[in-house]
N, C-alpha and C. Protein backbone atom coordinates (compact mmCIF):
# COMPACT_ATOMS: atom_id res chain seq x y z
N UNK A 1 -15.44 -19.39 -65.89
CA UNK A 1 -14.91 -20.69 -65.54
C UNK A 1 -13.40 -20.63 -65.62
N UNK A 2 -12.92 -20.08 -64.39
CA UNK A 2 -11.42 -20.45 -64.97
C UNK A 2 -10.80 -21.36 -64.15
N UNK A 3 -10.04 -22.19 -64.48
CA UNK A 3 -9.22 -23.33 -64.35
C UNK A 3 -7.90 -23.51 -63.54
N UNK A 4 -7.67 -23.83 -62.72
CA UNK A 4 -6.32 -23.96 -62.42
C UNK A 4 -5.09 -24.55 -62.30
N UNK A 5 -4.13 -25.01 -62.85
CA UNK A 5 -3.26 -26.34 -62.48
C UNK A 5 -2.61 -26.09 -61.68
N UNK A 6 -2.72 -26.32 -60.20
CA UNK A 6 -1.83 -26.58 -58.91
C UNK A 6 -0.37 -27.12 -59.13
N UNK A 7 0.41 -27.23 -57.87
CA UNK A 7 1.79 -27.63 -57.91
C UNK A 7 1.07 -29.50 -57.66
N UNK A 8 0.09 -29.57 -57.19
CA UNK A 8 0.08 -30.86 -57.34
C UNK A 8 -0.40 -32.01 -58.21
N UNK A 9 -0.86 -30.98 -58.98
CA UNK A 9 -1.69 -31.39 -60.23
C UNK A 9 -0.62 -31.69 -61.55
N UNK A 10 0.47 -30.93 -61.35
CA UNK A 10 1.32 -30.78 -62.59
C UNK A 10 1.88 -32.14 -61.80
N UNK A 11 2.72 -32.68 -60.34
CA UNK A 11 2.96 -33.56 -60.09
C UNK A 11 2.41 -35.05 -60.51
N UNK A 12 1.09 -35.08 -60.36
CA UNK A 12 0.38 -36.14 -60.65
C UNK A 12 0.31 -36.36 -62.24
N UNK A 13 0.16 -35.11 -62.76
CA UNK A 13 0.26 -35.28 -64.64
C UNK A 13 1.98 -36.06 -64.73
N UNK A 14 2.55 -35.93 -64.08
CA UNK A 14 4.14 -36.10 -64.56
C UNK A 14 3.85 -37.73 -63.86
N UNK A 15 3.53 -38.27 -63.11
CA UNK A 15 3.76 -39.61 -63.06
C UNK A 15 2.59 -40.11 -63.80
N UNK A 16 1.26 -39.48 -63.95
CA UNK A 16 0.24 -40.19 -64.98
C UNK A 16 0.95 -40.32 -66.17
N UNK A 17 1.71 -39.38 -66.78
CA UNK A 17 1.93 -39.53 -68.04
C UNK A 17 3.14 -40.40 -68.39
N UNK A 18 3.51 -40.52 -67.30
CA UNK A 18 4.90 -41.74 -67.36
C UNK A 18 4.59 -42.96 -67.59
N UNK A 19 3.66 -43.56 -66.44
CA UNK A 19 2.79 -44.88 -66.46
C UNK A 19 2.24 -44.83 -67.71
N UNK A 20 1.14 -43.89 -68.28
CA UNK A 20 0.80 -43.94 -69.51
C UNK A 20 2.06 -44.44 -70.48
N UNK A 21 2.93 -43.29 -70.75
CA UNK A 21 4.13 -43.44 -71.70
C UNK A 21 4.91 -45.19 -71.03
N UNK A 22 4.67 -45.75 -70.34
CA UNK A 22 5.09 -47.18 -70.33
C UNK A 22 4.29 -48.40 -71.06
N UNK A 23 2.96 -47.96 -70.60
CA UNK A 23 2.21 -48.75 -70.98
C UNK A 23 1.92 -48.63 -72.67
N UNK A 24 1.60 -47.51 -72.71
CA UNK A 24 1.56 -47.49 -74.47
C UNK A 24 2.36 -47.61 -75.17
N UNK A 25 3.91 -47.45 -74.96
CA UNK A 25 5.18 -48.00 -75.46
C UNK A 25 4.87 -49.37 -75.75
N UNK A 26 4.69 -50.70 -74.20
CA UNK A 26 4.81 -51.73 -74.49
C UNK A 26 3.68 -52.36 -75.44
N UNK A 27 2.54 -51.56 -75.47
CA UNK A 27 1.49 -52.15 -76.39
C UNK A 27 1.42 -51.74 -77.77
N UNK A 28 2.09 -50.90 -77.99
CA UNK A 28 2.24 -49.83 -79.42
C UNK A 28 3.87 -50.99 -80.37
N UNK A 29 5.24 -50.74 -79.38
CA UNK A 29 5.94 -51.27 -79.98
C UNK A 29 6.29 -52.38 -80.78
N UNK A 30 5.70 -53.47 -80.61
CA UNK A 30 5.33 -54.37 -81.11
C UNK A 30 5.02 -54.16 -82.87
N UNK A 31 4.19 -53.05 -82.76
CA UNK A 31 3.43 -53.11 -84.32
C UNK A 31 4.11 -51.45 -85.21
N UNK A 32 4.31 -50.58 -84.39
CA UNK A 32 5.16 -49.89 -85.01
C UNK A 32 6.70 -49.39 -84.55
N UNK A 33 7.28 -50.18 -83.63
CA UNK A 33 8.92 -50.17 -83.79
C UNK A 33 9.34 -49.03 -82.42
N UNK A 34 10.00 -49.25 -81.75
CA UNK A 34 10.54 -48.02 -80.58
C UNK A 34 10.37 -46.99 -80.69
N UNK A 35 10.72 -46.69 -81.83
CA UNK A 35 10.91 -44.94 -82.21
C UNK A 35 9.89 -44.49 -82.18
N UNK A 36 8.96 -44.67 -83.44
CA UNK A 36 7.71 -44.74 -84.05
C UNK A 36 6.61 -44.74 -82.77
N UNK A 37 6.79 -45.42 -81.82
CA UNK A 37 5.70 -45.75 -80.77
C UNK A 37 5.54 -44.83 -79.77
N UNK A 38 6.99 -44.45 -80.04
CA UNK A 38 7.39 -43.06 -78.97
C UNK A 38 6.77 -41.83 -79.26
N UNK A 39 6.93 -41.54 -80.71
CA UNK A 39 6.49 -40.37 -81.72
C UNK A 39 5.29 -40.21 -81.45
N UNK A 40 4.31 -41.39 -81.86
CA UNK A 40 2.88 -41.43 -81.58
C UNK A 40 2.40 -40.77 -80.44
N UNK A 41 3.02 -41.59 -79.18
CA UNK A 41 2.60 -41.44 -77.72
C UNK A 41 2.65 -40.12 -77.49
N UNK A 42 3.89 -39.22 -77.59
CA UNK A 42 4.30 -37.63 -77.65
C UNK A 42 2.86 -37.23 -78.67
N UNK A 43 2.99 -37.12 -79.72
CA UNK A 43 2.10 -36.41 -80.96
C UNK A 43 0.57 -36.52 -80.29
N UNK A 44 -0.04 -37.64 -79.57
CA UNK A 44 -1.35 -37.78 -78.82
C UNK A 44 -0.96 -37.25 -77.52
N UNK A 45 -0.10 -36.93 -76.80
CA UNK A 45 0.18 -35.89 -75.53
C UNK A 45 0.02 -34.88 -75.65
N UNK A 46 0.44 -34.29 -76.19
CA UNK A 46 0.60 -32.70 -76.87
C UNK A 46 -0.36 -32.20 -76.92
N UNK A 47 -1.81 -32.23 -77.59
CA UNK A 47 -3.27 -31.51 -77.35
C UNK A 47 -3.43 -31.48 -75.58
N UNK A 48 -3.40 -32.71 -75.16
CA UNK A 48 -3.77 -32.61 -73.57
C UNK A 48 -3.13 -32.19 -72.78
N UNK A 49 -1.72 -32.37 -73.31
CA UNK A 49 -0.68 -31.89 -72.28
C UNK A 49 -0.74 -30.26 -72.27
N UNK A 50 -0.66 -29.43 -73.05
CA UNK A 50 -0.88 -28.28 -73.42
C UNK A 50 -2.70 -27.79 -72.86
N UNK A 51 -3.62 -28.45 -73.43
CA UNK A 51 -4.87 -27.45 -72.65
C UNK A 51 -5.07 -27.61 -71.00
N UNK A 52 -4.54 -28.78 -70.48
CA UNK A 52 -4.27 -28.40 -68.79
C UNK A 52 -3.74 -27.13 -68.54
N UNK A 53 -3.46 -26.27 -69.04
CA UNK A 53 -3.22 -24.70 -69.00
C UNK A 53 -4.19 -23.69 -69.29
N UNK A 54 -4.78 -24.28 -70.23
CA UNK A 54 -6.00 -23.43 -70.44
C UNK A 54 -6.96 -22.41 -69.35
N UNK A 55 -6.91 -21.04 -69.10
CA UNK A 55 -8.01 -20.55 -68.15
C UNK A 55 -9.18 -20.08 -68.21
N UNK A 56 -9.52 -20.64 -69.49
CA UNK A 56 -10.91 -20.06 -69.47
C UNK A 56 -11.29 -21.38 -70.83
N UNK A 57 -12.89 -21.30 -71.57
CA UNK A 57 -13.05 -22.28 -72.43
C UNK A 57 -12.96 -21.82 -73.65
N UNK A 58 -12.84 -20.65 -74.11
CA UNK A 58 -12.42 -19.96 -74.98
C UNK A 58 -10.57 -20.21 -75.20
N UNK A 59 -9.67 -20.31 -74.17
CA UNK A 59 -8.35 -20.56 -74.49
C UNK A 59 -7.96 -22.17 -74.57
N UNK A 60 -8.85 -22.78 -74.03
CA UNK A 60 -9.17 -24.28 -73.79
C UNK A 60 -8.95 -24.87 -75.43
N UNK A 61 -10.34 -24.26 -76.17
CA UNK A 61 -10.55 -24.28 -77.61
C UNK A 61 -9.44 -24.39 -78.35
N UNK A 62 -9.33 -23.18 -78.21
CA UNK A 62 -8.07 -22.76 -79.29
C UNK A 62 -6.79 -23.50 -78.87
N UNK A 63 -6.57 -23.69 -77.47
CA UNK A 63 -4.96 -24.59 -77.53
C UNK A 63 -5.47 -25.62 -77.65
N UNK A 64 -6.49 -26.19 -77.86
CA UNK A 64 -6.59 -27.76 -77.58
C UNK A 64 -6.31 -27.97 -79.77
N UNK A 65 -7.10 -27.07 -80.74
CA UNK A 65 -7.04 -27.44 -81.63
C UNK A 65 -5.89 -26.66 -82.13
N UNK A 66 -5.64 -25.57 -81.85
CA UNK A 66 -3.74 -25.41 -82.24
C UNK A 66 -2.61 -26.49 -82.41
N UNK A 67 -3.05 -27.14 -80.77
CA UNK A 67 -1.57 -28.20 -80.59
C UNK A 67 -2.24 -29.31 -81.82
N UNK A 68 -3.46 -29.59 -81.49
CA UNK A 68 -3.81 -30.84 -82.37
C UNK A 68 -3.17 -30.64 -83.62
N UNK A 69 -3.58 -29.49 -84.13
CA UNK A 69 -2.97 -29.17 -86.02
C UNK A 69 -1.46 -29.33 -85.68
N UNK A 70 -0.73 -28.91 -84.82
CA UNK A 70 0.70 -29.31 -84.64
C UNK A 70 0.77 -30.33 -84.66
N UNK A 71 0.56 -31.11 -83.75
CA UNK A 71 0.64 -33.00 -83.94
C UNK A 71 0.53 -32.89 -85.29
N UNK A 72 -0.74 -32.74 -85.78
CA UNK A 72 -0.57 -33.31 -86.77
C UNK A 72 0.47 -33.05 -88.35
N UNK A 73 0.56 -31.92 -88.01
CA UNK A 73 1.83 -31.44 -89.03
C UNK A 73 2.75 -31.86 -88.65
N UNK A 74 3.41 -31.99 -87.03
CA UNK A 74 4.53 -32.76 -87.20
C UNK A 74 4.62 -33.95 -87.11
N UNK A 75 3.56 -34.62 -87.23
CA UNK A 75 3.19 -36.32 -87.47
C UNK A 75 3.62 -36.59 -89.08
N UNK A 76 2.88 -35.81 -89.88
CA UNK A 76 3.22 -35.85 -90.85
C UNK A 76 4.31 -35.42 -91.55
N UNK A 77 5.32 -34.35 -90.74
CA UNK A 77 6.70 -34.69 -91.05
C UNK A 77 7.63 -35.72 -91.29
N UNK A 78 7.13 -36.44 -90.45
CA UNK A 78 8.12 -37.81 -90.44
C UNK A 78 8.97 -37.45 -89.75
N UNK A 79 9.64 -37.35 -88.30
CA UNK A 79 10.50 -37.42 -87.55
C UNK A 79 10.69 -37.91 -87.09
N UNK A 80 11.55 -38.45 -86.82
CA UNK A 80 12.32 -39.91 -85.91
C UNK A 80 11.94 -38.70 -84.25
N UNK A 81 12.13 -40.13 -83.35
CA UNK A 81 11.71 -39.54 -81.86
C UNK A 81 12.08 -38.60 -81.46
N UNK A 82 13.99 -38.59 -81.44
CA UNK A 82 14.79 -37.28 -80.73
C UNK A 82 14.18 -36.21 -81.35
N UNK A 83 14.67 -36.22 -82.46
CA UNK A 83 13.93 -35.05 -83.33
C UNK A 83 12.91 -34.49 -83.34
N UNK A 84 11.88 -35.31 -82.73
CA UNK A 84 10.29 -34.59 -83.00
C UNK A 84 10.03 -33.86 -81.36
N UNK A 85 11.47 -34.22 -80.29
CA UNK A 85 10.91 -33.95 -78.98
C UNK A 85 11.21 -32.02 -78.68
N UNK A 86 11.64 -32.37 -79.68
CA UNK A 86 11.85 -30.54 -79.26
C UNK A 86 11.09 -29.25 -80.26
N UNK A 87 10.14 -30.22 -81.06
CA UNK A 87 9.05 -28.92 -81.38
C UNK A 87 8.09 -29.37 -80.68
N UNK A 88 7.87 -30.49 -80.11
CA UNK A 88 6.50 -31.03 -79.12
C UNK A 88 6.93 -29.87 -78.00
N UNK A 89 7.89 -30.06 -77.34
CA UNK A 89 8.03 -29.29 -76.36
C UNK A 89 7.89 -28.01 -76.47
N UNK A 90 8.38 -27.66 -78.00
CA UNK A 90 8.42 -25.51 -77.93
C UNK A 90 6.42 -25.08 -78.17
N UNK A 91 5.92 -26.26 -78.71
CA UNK A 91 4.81 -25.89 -78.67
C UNK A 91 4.09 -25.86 -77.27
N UNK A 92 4.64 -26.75 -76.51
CA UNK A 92 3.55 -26.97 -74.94
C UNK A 92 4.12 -25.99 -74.32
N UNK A 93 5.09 -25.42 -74.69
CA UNK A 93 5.97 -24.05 -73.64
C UNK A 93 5.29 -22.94 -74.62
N UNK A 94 5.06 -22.54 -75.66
CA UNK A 94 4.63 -21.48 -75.70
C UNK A 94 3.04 -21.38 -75.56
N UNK A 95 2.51 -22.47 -75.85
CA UNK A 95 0.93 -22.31 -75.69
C UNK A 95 0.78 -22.47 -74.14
N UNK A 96 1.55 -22.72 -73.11
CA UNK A 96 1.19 -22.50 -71.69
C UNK A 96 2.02 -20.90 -71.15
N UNK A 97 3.01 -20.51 -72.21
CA UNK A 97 3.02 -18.81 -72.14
C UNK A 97 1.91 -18.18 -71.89
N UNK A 98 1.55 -18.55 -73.35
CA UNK A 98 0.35 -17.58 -74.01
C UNK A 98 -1.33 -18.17 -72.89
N UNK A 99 -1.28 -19.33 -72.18
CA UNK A 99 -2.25 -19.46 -71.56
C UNK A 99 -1.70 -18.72 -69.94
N UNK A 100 -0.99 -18.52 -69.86
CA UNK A 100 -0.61 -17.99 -68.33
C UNK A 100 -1.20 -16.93 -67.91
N UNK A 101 -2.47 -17.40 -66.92
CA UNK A 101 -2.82 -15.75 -66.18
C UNK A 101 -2.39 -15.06 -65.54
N UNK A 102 -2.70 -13.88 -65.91
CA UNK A 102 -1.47 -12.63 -65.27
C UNK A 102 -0.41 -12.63 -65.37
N UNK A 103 0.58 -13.02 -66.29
CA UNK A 103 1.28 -13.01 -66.22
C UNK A 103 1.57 -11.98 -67.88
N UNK A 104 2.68 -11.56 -67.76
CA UNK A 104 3.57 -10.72 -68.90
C UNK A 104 3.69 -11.85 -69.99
N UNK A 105 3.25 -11.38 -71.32
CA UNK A 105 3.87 -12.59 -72.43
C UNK A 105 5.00 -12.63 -72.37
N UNK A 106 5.61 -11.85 -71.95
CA UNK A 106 6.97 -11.91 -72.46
C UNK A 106 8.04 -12.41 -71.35
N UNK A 107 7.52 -12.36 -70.54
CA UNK A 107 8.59 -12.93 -69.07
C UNK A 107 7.89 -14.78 -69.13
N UNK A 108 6.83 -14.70 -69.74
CA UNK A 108 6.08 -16.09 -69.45
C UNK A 108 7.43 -17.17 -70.55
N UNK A 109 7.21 -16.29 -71.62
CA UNK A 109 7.81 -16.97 -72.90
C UNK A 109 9.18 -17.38 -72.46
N UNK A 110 10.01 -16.50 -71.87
CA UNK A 110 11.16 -16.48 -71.39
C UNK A 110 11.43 -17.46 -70.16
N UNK A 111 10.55 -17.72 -69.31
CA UNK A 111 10.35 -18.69 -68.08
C UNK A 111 10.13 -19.93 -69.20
N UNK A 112 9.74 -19.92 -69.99
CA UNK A 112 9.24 -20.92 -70.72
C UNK A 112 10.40 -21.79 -71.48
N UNK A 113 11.69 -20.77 -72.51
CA UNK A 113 12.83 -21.11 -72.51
C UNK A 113 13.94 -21.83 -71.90
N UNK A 114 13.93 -21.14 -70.32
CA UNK A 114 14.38 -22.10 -69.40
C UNK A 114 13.62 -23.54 -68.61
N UNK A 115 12.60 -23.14 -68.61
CA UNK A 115 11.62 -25.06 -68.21
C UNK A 115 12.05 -26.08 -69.61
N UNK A 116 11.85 -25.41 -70.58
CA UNK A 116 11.26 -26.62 -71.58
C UNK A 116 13.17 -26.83 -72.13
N UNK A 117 14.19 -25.84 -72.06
CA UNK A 117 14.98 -26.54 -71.62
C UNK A 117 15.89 -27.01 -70.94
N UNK A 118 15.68 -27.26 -69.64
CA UNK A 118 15.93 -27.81 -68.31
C UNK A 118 15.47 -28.84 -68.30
N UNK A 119 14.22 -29.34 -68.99
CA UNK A 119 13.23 -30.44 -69.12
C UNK A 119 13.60 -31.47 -69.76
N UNK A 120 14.06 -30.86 -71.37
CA UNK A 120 14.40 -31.54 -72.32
C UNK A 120 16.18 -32.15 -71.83
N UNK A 121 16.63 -31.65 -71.41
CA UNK A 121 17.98 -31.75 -70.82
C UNK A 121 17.98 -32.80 -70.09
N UNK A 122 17.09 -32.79 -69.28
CA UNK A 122 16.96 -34.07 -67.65
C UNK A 122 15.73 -35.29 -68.58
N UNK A 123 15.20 -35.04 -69.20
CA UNK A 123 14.60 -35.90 -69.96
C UNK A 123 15.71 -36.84 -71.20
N UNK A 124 16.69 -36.26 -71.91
CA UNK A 124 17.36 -36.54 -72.19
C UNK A 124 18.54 -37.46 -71.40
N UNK A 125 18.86 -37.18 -70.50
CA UNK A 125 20.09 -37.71 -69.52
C UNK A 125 19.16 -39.19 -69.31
N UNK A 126 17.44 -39.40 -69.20
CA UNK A 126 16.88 -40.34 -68.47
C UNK A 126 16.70 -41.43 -69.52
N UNK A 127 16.50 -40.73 -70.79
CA UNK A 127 15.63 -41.85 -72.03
C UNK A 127 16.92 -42.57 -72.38
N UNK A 128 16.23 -43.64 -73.18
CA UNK A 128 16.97 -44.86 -73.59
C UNK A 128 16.72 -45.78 -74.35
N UNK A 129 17.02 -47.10 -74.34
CA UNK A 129 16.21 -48.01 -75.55
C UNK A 129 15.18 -48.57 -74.67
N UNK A 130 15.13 -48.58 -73.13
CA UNK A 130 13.75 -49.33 -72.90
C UNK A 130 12.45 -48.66 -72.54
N UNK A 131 11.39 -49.30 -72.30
CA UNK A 131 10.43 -48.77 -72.07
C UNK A 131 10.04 -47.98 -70.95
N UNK A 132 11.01 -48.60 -69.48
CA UNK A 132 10.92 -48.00 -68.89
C UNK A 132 11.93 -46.22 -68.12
N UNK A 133 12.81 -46.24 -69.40
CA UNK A 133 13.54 -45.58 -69.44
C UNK A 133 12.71 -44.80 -70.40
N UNK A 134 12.24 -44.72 -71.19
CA UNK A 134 11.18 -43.60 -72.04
C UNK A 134 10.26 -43.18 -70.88
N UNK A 135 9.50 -44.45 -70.05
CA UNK A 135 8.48 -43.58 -69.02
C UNK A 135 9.43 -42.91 -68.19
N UNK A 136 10.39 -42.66 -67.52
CA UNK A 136 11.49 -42.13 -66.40
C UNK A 136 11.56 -40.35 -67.54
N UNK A 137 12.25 -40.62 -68.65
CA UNK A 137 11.97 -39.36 -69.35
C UNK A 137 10.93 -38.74 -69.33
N UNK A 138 9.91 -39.21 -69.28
CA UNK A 138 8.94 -38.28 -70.00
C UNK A 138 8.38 -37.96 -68.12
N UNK A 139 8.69 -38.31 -67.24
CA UNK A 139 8.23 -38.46 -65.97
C UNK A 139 9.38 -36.96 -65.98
N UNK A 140 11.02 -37.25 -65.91
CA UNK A 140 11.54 -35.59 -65.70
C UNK A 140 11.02 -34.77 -66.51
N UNK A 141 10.89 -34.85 -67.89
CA UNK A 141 10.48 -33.46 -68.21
C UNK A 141 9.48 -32.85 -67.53
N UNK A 142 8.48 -33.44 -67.35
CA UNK A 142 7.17 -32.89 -66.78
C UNK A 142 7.16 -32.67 -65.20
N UNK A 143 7.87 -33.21 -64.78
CA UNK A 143 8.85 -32.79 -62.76
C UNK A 143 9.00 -31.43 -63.01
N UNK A 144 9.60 -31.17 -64.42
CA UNK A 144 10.40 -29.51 -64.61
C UNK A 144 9.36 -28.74 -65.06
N UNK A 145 8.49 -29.27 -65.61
CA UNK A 145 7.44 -28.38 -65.90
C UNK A 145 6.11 -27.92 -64.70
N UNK A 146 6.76 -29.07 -63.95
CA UNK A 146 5.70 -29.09 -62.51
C UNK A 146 6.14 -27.57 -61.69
N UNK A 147 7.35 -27.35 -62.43
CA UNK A 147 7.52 -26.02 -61.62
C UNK A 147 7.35 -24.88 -62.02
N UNK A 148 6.45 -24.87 -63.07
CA UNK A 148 5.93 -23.54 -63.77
C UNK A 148 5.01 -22.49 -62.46
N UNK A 149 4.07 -22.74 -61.63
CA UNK A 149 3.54 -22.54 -60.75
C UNK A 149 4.66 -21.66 -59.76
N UNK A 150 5.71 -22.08 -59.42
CA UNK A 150 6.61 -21.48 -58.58
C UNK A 150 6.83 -20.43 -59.25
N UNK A 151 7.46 -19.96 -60.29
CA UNK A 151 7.59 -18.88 -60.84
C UNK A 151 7.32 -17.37 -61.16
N UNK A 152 5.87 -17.59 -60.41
CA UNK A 152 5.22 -16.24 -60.21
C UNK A 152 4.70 -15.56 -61.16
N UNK A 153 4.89 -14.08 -61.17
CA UNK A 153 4.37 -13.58 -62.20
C UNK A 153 3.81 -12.51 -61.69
N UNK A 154 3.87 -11.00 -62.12
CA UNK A 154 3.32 -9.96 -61.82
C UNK A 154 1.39 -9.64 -62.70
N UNK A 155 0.50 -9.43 -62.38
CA UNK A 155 -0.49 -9.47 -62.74
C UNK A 155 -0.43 -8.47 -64.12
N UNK A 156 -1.00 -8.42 -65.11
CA UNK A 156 -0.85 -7.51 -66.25
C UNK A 156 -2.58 -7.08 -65.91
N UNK A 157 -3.48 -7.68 -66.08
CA UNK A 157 -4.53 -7.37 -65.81
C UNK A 157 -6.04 -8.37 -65.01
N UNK A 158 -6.59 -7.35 -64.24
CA UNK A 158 -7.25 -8.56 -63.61
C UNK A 158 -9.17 -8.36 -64.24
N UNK A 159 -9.03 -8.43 -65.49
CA UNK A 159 -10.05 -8.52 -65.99
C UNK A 159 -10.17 -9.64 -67.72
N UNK A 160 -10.76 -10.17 -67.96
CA UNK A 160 -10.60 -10.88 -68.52
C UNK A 160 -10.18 -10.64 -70.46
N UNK A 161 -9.73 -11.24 -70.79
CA UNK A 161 -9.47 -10.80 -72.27
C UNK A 161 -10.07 -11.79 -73.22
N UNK A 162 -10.74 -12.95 -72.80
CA UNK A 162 -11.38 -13.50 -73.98
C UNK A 162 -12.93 -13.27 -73.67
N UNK A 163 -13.14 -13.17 -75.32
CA UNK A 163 -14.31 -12.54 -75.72
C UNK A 163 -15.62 -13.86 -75.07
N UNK A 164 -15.17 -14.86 -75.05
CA UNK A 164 -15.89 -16.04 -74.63
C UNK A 164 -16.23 -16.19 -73.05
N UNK A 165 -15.55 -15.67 -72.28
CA UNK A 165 -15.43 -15.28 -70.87
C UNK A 165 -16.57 -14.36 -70.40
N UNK A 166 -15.96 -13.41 -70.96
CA UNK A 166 -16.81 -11.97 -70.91
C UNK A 166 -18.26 -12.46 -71.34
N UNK A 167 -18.48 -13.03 -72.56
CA UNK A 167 -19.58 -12.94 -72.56
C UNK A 167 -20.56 -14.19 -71.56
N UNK A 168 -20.01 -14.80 -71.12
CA UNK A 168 -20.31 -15.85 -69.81
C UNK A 168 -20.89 -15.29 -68.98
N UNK A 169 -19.79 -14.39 -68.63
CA UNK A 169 -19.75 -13.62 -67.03
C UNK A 169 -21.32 -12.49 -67.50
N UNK A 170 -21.29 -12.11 -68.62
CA UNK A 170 -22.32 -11.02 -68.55
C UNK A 170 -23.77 -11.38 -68.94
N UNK A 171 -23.63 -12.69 -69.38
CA UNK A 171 -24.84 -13.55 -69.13
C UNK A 171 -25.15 -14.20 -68.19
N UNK A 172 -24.18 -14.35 -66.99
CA UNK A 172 -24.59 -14.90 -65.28
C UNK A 172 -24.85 -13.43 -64.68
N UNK A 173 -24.63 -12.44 -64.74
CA UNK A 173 -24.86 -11.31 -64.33
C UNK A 173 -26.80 -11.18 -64.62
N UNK A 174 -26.72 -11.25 -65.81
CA UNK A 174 -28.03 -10.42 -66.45
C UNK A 174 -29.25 -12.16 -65.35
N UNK A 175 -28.79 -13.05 -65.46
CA UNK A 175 -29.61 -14.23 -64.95
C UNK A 175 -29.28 -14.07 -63.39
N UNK A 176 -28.13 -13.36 -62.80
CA UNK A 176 -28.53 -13.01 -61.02
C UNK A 176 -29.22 -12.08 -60.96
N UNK A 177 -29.56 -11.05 -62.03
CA UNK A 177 -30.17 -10.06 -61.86
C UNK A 177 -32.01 -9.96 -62.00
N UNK A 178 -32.21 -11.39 -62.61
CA UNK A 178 -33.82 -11.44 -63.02
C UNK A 178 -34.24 -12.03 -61.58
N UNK A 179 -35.49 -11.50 -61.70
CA UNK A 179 -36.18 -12.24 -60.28
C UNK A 179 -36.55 -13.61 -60.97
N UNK A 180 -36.78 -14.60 -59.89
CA UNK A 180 -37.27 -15.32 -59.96
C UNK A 180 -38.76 -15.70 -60.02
């Protein structure tokens, strides 16, 4: 089962998650304060935003409960908004490294350096005190991340490396192979 996120898919995540990030601002702020509402909204992005990368359900797993334990450790830091936006981000840039098929860890990680900050940069220039200036931010960063796809990538291998895959594939094998 592997997965793909298109150039148009990362598009549509970047205005879903804007509208989202408006709407939950205006219904959140009220009871825990601008900052605080912001923090939240990011800290519950972060699992989802990150396993849309996922290529198989074995890498799905593991980034979906990686980022979660992040949220939640840096929930429980206590960070004011600015502050908390740039380990949210180093985590969704390296766990979509480390999810990148075919591609080199190490050129991924490095492509990853320049998106997340190019992202954080144009996300920065956009945010502000209102709500709809938080959704406009969180709408560029993820424009910049929409361009992970362009980037390419030389194949390292075209066979699979999780153990959860493999054993999929060699249990649809052994079931095309029984008669009916």
């Amino acid at each position: 089962m592997t997965r793909s996120v298109g150039r148009g898919g990362g598009l549509r995540f970047a205005a879903g998650v804007a509208a989202a990030g408006v709407v939950a601002l205006v219904a959140l702020e009220p009871w825990l304060g601008a900052w605080r509402a912001r923090a939240v909204f990011a800290l519950v992005l972060l699992p989802f935003a990150g396993a849309r990368h996922a290529q198989s359900l074995g890498a799905l797993a593991r980034s979906s409960i990686a980022l979660s334990l992040a949220s939640l450790a840096l929930g429980w830091a206590g960070l004011r908004w600015p502050l908390l936006a740039m380990p949210l981000a180093g985590a969704y840039g390296v766990t979509r490294a480390l999810c990148a098929p075919g591609r080199n860890p190490a050129r991924a990680l490095g492509t990853e350096v320049v998106l997340i900050g190019a992202g954080l940069a144009l996300a920065a220039l956009c945010d502000g005190r209102s709500s709809l200036s938080f959704g406009l931010g969180l709408w560029a960063f993820f424009l910049v991340q929409a361009a992970f796809p362009l980037t390419g990538g030389a194949p390292v291998s075209s066979e699979s490396d999780d153990p959860f895959e493999r054993a999929r594939d060699r249990a649809l094998e052994l079931l095309a192979r029984r008669p009916s």
